[in-house]
Protein backbone atom coordinates (compact mmCIF):
# COMPACT_ATOMS: atom_id res chain seq x y z
CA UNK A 1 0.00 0.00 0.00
CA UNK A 2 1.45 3.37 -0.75
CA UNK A 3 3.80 4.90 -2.96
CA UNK A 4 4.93 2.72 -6.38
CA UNK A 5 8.05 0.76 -5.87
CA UNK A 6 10.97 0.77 -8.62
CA UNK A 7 9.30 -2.08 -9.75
CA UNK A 8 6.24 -1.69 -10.14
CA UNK A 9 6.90 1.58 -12.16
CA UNK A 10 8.89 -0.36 -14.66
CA UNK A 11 6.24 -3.30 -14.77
CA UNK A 12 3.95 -0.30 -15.63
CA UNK A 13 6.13 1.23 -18.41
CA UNK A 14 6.81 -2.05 -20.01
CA UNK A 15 3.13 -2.13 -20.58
CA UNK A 16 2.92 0.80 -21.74
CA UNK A 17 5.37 0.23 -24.29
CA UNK A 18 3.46 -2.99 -24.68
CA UNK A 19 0.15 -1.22 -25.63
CA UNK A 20 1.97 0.64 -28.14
CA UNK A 21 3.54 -2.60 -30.15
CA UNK A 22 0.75 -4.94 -29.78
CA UNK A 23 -1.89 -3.04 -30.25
CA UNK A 24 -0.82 0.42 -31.83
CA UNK A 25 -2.17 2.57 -29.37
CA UNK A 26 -0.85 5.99 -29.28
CA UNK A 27 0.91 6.55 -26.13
CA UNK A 28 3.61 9.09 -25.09
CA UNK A 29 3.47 9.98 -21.58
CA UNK A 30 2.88 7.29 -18.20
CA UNK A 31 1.83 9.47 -15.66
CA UNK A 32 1.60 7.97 -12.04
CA UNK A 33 -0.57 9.41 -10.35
CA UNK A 34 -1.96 9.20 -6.55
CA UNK A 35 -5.43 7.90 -5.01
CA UNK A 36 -6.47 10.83 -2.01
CA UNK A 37 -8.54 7.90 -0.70
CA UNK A 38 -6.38 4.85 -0.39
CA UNK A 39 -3.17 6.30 -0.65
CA UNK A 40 -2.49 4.09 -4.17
CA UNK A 41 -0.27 4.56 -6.66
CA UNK A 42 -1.54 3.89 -9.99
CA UNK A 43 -0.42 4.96 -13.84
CA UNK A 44 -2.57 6.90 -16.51
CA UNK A 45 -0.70 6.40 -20.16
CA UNK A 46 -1.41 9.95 -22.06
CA UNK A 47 -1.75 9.94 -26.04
CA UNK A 48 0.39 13.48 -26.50
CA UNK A 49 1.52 16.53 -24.99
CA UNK A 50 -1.98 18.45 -25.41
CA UNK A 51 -3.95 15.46 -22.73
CA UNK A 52 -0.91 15.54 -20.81
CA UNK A 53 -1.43 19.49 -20.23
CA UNK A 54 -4.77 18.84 -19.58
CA UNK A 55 -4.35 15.90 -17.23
CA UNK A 56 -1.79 17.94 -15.20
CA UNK A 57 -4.19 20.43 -14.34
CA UNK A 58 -7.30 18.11 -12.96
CA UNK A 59 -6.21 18.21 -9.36
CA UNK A 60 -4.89 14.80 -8.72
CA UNK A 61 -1.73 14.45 -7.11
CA UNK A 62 1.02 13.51 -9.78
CA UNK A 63 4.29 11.64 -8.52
CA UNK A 64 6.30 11.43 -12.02
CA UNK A 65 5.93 11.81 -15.32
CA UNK A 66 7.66 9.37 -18.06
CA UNK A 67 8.19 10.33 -21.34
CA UNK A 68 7.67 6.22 -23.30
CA UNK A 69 9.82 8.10 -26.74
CA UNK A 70 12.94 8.44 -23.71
CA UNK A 71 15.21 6.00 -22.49
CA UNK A 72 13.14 3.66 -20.10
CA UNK A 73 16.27 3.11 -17.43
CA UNK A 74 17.86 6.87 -17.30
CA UNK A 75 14.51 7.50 -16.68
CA UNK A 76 13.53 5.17 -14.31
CA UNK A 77 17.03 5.63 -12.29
CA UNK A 78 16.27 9.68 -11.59
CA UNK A 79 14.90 10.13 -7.64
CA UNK A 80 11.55 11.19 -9.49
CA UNK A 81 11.31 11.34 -13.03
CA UNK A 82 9.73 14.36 -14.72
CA UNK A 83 9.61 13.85 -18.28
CA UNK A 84 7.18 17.13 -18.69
CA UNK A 85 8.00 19.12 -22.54
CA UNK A 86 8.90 22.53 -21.74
């Protein structure tokens, strides 16, 4: 219960990049996101920059950001990865 471990951000991102090959969804951004109720950790894979602008202003609590078109392991190694555009 609680924050995401190492793992199960990777396990997320891997599916992410999963979606994308098996079944040609458009995916960019893995955003992982916080439940106010129990506390979870959960992800929320964003088509392009536009939804992820709009997702980051809907007043969940975000933890990181991953960027799926970036490295998966520089990415996952940061403290807390925010792969946001500028």
């Amino acid at each position: 219960m609680g924050a995401a471990t190492y793992q199960e951000i990777k396990e997320w991102y891997i599916r992410g990049l999963e979606r994308i090959e098996l079944n040609n969804e458009v995916i960019r951004f893995m955003v992982v996101e916080c439940d106010d109720f129990s506390g979870e950790d959960y992800p929320v894979y964003i088509k392009d920059e536009k939804e992820l602008e709009e997702r980051m202003r809907n007043g969940i609590k975000k933890h990181e950001v991953y960027d799926l078109n970036l490295d998966m392991d520089e990415q996952l190694n940061q403290r807390r990865c925010w792969s946001v555009p500028k």
